[in-house]
PDB file of N, CA and C in Angstrom:
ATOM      1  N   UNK A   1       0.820  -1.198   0.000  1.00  0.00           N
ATOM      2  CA  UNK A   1       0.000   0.000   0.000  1.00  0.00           C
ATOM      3  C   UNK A   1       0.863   1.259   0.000  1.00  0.00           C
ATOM      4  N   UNK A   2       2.013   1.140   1.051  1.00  0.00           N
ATOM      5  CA  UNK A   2       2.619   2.326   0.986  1.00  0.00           C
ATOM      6  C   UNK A   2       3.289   2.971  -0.447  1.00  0.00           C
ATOM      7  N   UNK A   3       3.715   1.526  -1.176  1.00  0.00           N
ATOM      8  CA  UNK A   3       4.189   1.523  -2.368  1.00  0.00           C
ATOM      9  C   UNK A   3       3.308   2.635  -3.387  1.00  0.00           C
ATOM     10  N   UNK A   4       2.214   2.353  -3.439  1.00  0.00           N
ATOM     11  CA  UNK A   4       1.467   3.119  -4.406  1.00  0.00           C
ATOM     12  C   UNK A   4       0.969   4.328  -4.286  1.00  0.00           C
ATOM     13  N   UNK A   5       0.822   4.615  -2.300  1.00  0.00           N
ATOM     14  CA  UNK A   5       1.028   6.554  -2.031  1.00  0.00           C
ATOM     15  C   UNK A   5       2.454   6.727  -2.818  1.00  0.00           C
ATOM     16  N   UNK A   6       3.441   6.706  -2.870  1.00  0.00           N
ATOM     17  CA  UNK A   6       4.736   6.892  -3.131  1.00  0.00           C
ATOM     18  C   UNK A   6       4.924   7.047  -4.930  1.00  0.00           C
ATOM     19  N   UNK A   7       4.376   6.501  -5.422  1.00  0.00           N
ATOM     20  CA  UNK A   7       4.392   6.233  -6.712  1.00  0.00           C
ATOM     21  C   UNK A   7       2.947   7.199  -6.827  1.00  0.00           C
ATOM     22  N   UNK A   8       1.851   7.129  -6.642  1.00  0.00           N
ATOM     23  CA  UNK A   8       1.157   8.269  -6.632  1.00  0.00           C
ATOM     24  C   UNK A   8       1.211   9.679  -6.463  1.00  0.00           C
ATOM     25  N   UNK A   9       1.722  10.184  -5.423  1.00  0.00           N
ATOM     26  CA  UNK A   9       2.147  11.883  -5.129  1.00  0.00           C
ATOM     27  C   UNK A   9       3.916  11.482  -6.170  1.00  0.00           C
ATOM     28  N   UNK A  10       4.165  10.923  -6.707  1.00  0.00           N
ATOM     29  CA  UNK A  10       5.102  10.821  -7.604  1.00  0.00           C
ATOM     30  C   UNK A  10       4.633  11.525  -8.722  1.00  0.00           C
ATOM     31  N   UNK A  11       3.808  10.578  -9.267  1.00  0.00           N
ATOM     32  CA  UNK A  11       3.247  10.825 -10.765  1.00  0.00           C
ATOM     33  C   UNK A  11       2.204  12.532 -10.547  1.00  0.00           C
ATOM     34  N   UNK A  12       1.745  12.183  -9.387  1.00  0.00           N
ATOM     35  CA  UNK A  12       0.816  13.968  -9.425  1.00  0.00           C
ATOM     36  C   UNK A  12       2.281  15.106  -9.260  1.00  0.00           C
ATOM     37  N   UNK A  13       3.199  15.072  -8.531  1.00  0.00           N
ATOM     38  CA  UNK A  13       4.521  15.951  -8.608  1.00  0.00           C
ATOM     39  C   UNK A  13       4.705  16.448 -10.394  1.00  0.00           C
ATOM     40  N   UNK A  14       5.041  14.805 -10.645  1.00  0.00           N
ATOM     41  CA  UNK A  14       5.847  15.330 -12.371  1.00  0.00           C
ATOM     42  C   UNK A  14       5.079  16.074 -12.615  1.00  0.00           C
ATOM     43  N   UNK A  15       3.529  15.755 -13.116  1.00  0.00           N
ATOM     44  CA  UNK A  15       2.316  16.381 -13.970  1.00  0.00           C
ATOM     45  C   UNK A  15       2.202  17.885 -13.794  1.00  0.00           C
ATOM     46  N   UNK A  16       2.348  18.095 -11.931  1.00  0.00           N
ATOM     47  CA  UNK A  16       1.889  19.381 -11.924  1.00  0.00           C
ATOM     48  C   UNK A  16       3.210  19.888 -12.480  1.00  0.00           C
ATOM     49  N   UNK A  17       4.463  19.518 -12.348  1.00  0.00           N
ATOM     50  CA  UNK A  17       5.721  20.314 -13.275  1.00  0.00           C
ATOM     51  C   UNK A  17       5.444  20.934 -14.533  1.00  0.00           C
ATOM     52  N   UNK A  18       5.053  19.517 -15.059  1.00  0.00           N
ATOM     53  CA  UNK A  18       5.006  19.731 -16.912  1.00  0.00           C
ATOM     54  C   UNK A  18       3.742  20.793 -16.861  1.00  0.00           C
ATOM     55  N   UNK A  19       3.270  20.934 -16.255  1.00  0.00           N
ATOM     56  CA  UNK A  19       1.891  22.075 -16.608  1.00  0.00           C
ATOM     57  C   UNK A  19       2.141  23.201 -16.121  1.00  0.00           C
ATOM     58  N   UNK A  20       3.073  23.091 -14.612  1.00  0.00           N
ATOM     59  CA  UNK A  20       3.526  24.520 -14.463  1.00  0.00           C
ATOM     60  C   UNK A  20       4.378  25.187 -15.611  1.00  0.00           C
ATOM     61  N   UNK A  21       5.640  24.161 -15.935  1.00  0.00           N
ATOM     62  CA  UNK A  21       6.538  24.544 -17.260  1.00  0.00           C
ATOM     63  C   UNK A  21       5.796  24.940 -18.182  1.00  0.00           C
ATOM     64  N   UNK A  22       4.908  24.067 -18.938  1.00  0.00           N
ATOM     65  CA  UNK A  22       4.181  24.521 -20.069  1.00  0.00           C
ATOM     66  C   UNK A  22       3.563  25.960 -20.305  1.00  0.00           C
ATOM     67  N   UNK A  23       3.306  25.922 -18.710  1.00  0.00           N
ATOM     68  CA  UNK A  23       2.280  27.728 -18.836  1.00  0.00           C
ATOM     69  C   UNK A  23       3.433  28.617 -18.913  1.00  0.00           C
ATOM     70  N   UNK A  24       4.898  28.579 -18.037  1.00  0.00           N
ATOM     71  CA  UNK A  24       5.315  29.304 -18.016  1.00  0.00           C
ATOM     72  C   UNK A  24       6.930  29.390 -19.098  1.00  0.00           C
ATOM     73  N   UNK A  25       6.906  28.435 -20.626  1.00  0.00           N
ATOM     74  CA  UNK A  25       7.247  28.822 -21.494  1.00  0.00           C
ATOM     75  C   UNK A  25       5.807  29.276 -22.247  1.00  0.00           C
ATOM     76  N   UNK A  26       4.840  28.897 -22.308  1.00  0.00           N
ATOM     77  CA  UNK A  26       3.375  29.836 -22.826  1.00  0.00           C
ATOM     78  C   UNK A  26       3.472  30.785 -22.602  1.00  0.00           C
ATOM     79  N   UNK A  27       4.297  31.664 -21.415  1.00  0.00           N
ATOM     80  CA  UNK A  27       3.908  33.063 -20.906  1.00  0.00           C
ATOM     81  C   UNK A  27       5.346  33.595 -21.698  1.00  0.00           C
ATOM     82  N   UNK A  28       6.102  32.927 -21.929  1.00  0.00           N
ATOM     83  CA  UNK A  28       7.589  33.237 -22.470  1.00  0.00           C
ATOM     84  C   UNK A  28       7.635  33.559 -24.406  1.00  0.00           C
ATOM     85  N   UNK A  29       6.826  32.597 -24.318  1.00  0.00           N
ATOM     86  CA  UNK A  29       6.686  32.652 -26.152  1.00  0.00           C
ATOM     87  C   UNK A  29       5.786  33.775 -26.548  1.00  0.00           C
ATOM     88  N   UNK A  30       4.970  34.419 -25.488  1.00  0.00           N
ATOM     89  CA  UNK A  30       3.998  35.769 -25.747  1.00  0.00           C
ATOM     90  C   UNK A  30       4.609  36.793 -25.569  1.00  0.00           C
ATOM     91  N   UNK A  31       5.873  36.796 -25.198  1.00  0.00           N
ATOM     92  CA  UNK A  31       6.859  38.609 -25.749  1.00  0.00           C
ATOM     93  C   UNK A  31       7.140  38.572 -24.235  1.00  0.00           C
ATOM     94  N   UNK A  32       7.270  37.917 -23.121  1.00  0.00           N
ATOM     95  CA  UNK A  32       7.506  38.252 -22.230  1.00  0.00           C
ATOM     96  C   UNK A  32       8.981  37.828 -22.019  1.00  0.00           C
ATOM     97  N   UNK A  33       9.945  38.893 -21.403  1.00  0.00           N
ATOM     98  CA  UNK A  33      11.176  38.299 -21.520  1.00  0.00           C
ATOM     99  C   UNK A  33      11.886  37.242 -19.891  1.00  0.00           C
ATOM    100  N   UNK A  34      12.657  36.810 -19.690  1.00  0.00           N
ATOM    101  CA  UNK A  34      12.953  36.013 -18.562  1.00  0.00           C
ATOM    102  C   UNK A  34      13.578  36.738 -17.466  1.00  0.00           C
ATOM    103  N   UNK A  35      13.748  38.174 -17.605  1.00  0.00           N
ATOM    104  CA  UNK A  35      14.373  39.097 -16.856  1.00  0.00           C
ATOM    105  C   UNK A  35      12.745  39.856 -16.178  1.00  0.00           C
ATOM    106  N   UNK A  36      11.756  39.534 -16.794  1.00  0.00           N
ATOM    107  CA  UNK A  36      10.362  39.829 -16.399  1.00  0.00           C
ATOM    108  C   UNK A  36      10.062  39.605 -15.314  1.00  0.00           C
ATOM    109  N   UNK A  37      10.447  37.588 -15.263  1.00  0.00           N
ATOM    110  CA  UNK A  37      10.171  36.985 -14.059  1.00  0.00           C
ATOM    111  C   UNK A  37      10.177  37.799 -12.535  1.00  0.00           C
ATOM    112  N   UNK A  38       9.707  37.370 -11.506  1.00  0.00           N
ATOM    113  CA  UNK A  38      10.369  38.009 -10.425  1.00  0.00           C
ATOM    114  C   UNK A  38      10.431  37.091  -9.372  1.00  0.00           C
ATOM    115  N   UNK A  39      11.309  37.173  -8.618  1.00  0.00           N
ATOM    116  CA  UNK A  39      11.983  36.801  -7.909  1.00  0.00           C
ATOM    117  C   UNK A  39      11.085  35.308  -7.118  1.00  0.00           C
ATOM    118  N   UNK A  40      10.199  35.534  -6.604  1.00  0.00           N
ATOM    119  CA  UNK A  40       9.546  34.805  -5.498  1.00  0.00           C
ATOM    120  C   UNK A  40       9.168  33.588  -6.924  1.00  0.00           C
ATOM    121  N   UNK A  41       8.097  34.201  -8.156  1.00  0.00           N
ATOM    122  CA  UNK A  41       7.807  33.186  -8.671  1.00  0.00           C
ATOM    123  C   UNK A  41       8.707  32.282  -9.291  1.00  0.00           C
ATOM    124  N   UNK A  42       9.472  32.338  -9.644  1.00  0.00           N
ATOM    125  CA  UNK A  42      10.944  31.984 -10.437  1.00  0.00           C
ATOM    126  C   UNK A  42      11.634  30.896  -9.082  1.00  0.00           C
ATOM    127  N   UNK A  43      11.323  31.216  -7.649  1.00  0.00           N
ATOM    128  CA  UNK A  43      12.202  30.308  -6.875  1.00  0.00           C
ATOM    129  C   UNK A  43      11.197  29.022  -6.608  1.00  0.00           C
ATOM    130  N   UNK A  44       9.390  29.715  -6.554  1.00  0.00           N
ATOM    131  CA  UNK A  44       8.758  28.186  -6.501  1.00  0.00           C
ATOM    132  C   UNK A  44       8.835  27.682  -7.604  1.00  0.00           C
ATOM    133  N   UNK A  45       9.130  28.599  -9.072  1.00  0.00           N
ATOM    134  CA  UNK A  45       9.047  27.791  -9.715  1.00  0.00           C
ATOM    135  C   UNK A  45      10.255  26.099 -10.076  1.00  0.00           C
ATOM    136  N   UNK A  46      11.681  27.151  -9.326  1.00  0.00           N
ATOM    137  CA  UNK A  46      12.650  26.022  -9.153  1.00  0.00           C
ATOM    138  C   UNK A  46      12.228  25.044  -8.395  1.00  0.00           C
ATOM    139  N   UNK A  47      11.690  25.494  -6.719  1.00  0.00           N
ATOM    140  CA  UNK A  47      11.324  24.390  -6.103  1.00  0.00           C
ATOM    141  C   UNK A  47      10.261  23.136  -6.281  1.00  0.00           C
ATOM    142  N   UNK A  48       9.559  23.640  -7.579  1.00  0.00           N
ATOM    143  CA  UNK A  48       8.318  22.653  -8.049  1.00  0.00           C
ATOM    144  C   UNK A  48       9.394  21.767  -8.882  1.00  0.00           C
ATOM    145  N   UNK A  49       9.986  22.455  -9.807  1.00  0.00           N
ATOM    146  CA  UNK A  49      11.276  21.673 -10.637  1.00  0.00           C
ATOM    147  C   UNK A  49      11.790  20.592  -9.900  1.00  0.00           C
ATOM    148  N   UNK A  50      12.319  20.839  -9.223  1.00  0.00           N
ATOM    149  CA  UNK A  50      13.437  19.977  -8.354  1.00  0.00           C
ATOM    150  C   UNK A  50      12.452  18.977  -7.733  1.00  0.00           C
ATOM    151  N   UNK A  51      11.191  19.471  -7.219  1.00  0.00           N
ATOM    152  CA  UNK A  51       9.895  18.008  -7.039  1.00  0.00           C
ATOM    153  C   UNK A  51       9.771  17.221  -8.388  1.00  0.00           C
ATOM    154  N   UNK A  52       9.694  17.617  -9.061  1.00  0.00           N
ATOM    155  CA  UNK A  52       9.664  17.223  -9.842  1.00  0.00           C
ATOM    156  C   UNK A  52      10.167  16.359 -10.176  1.00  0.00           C
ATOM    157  N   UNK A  53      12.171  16.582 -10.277  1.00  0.00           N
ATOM    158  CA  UNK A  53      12.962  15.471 -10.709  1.00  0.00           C
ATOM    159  C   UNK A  53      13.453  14.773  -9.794  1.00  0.00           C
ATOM    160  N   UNK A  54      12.831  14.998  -8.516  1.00  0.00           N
ATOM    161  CA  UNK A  54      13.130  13.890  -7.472  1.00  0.00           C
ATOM    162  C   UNK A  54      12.247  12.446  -7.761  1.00  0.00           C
ATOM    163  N   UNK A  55      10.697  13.036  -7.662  1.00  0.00           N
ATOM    164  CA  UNK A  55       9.342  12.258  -8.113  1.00  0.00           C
ATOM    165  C   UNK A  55       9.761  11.278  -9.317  1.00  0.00           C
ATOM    166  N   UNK A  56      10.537  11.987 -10.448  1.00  0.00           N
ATOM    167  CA  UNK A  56      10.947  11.434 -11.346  1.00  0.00           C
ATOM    168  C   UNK A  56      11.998   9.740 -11.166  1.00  0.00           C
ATOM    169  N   UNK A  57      13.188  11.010 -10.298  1.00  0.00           N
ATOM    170  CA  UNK A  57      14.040   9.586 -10.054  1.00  0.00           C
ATOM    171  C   UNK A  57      13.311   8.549  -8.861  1.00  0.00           C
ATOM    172  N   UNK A  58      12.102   9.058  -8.216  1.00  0.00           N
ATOM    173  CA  UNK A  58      11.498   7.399  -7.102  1.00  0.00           C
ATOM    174  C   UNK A  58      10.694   7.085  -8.464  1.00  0.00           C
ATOM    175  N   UNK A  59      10.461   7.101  -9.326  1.00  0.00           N
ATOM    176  CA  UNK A  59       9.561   6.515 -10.185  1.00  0.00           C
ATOM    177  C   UNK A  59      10.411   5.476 -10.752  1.00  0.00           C
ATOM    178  N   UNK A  60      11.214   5.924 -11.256  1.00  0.00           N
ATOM    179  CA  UNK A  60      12.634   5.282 -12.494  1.00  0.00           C
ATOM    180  C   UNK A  60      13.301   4.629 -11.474  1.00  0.00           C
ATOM    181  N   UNK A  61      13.247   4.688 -10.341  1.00  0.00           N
ATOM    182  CA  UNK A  61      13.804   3.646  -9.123  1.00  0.00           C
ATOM    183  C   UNK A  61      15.041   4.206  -8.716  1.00  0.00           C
ATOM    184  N   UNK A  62      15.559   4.878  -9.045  1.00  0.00           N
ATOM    185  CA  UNK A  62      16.962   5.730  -8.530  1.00  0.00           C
ATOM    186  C   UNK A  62      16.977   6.200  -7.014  1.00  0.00           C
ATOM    187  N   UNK A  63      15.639   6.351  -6.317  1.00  0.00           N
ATOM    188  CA  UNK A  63      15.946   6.618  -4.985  1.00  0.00           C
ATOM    189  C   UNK A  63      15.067   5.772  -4.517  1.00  0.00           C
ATOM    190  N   UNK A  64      15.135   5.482  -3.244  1.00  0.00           N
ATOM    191  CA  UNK A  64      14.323   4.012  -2.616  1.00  0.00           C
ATOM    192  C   UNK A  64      13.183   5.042  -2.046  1.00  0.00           C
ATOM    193  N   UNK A  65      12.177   4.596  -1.879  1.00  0.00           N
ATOM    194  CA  UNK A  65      10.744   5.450  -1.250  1.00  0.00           C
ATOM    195  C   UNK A  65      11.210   5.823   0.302  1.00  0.00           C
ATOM    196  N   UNK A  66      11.038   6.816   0.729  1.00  0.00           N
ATOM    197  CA  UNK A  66      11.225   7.207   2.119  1.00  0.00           C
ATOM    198  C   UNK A  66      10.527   8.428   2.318  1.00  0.00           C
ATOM    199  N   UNK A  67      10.226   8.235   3.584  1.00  0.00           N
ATOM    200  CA  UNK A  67       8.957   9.134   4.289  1.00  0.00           C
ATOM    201  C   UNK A  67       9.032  10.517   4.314  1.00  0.00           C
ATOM    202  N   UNK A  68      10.092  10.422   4.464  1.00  0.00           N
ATOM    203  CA  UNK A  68      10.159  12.091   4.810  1.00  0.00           C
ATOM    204  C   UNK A  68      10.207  12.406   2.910  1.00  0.00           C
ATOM    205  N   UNK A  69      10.691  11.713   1.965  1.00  0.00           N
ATOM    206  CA  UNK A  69      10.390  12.592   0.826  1.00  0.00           C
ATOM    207  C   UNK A  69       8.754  12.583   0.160  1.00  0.00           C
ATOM    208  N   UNK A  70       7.927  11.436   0.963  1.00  0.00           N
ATOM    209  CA  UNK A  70       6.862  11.542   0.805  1.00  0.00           C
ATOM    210  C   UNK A  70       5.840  13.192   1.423  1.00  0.00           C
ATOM    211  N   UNK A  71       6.828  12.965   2.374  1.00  0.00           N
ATOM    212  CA  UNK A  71       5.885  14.376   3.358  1.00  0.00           C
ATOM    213  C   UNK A  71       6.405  15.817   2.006  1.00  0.00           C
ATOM    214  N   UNK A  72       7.733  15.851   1.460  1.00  0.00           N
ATOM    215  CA  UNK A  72       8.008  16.886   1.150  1.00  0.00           C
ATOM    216  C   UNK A  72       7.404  17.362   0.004  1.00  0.00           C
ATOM    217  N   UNK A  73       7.010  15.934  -1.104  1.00  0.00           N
ATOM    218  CA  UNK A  73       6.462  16.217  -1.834  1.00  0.00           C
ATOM    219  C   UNK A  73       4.557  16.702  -1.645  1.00  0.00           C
ATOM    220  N   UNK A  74       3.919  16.464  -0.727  1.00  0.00           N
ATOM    221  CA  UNK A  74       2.666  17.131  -0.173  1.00  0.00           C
ATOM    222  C   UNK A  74       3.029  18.381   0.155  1.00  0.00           C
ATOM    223  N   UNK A  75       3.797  18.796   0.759  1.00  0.00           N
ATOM    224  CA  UNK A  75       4.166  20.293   0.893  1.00  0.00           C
ATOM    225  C   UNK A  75       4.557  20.872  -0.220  1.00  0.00           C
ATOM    226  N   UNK A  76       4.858  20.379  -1.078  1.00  0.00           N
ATOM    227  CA  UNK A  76       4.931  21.302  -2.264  1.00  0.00           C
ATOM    228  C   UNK A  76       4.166  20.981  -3.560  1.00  0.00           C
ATOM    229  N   UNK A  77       3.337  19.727  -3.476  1.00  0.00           N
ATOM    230  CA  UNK A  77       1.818  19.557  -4.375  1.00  0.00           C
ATOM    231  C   UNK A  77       0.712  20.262  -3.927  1.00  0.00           C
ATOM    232  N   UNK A  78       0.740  20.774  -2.266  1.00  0.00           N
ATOM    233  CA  UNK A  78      -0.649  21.389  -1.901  1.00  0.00           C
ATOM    234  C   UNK A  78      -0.412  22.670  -2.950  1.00  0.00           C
ATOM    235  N   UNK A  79       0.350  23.336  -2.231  1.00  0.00           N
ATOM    236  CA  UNK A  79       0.981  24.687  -2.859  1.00  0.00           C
ATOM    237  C   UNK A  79       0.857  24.858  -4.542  1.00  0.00           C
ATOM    238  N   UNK A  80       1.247  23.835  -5.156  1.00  0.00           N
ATOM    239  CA  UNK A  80       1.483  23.953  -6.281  1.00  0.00           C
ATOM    240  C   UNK A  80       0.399  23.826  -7.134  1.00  0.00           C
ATOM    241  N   UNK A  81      -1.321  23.231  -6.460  1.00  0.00           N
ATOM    242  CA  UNK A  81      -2.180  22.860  -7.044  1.00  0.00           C
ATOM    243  C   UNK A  81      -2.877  24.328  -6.709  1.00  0.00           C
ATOM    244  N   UNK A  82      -2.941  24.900  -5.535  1.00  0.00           N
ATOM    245  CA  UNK A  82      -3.868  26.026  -5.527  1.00  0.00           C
ATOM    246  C   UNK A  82      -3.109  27.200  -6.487  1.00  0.00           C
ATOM    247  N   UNK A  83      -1.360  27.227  -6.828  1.00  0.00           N
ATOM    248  CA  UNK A  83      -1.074  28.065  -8.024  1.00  0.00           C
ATOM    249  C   UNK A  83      -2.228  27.972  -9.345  1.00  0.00           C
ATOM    250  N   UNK A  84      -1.836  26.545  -9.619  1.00  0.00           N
ATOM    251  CA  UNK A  84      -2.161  26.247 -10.592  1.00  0.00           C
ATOM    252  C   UNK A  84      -3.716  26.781 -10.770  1.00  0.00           C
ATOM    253  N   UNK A  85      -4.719  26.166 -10.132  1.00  0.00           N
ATOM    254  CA  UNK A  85      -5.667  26.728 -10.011  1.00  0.00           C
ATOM    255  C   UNK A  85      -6.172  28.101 -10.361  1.00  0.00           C
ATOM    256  N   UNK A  86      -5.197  29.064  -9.862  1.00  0.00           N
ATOM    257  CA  UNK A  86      -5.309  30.676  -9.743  1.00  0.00           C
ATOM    258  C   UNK A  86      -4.882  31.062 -11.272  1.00  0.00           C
ATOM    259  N   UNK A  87      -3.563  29.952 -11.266  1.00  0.00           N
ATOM    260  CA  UNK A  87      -3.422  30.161 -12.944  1.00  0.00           C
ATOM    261  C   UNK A  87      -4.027  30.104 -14.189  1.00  0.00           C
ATOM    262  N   UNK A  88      -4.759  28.992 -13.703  1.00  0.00           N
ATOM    263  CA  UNK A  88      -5.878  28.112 -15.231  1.00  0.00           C
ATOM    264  C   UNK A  88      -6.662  29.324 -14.451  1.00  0.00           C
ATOM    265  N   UNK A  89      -7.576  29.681 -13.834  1.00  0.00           N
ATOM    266  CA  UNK A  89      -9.002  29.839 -13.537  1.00  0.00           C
ATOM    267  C   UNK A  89      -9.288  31.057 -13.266  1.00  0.00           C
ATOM    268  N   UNK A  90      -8.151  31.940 -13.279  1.00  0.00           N
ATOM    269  CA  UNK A  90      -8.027  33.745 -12.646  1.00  0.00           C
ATOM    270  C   UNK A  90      -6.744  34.154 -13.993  1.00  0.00           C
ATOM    271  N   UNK A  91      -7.465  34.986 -14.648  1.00  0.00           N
ATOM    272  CA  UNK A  91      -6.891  35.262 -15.701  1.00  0.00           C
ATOM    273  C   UNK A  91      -5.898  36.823 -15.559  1.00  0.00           C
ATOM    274  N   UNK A  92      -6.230  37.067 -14.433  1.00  0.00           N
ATOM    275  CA  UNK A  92      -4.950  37.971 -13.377  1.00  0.00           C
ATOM    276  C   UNK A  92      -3.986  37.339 -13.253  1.00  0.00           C
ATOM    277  N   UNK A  93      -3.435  36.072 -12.967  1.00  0.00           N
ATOM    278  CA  UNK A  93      -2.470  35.788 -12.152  1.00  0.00           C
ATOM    279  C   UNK A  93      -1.928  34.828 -13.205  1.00  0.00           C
ATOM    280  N   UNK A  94      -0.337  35.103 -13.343  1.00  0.00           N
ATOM    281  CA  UNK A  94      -0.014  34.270 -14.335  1.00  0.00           C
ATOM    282  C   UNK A  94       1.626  33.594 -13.351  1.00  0.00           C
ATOM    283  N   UNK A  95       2.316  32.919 -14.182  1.00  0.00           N
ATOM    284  CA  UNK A  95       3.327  32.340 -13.740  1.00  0.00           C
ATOM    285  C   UNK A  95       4.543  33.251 -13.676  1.00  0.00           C
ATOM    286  N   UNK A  96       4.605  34.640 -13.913  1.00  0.00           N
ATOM    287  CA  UNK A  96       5.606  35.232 -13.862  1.00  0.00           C
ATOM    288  C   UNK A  96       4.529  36.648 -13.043  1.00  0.00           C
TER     289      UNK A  96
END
């Protein structure tokens, strides 16, 4: 059982990456330049990254499942789903 929380907040980590990335080369290819960015969004956006390619390597088996990276990745999927949210659904608030 534990196996498949682990492999689950895995696969939801990558996804929300590739959709955060996606919006925010979408916001890049519309004339906005990367010096635009600012500061705060640009560091969650690293820290979603780096969930990302952790999630990646427990998937591909490169790191063995352990708890505490289970907890870390919920702390940064809660976060990253109510962005997202504000992003798709509030046409104010974008990734940069």
């Amino acid at each position: 059982m534990k196996n498949v929380v682990y492999k689950a907040t895995s696969c939801l980590s990558v996804i929300l990456t590739l959709i955060l990335m996606y919006d925010l080369i979408r916001e890049l290819r519309e004339g906005m330049s990367v010096s635009d960015i600012n500061f705060l969004p640009f560091l969650t956006s690293l820290i979603v990254v780096a969930n990302g390619v952790l999630a990646f390597l427990l998937l591909i088996g490169k790191i063995k499942p352990q708890k505490h990276l289970l907890i870390l990745q919920i702390f940064v999927i809660i976060p990253t789903c109510l962005l997202l949210y504000q992003i798709l659904f509030n046409s104010t608030v974008s990734c940069t």
